[in-house]
Protein backbone atom coordinates (compact mmCIF):
# COMPACT_ATOMS: atom_id res chain seq x y z
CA UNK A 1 -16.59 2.75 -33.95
CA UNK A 2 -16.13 -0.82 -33.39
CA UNK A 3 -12.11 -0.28 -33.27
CA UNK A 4 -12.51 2.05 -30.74
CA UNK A 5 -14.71 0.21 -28.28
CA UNK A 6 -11.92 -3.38 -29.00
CA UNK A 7 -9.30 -0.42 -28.11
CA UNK A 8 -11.21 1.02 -24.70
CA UNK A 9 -12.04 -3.17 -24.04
CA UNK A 10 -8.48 -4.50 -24.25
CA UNK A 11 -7.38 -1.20 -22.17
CA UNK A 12 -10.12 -2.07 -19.73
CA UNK A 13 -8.69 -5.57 -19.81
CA UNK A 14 -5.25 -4.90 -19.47
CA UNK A 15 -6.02 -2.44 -16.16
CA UNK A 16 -8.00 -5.38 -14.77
CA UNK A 17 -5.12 -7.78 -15.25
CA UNK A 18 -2.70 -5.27 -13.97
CA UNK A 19 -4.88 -3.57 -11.31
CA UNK A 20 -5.54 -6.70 -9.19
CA UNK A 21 -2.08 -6.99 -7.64
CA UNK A 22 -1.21 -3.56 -7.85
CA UNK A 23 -4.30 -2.28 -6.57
CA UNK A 24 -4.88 -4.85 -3.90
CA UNK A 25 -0.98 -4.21 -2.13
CA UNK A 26 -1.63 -0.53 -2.20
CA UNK A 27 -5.25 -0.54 -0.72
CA UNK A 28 -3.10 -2.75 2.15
CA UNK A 29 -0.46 -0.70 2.46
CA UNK A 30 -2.84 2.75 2.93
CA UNK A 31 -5.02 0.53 5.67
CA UNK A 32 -1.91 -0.25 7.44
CA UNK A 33 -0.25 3.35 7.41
CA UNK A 34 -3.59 4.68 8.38
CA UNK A 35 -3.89 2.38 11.71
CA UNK A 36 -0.78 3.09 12.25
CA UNK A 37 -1.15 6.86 12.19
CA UNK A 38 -4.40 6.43 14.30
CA UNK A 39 -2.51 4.40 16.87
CA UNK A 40 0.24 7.19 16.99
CA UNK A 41 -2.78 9.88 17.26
CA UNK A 42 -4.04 7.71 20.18
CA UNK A 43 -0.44 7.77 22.37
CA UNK A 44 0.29 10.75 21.25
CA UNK A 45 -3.09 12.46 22.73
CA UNK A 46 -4.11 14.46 20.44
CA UNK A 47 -7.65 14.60 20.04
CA UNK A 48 -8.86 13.94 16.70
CA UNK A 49 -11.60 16.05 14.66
CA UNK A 50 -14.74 13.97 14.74
């Protein structure tokens, strides 16, 4: 029991470490494809589904 919550911890742990670069460029790069896609939407005229 108390191997497998160090185990699920230093998992945990290691995601954290890992996650906050990782994590943080790809949230970026989704918010900058989707503006860019809404921009195109915009010039483009189609009318979006509200």
């Amino acid at each position: 029991m108390l191997f497998t919550l160090a185990v699920i911890l230093f998992v945990a742990w290691l995601l954290g470490v890992i996650g906050v670069y990782t994590i943080g460029a790809i949230v970026h790069f989704m918010l900058v494809v989707a503006a860019i896609l809404f921009i195109v939407g915009l010039v483009s005229g189609r009318r979006t589904a509200v």
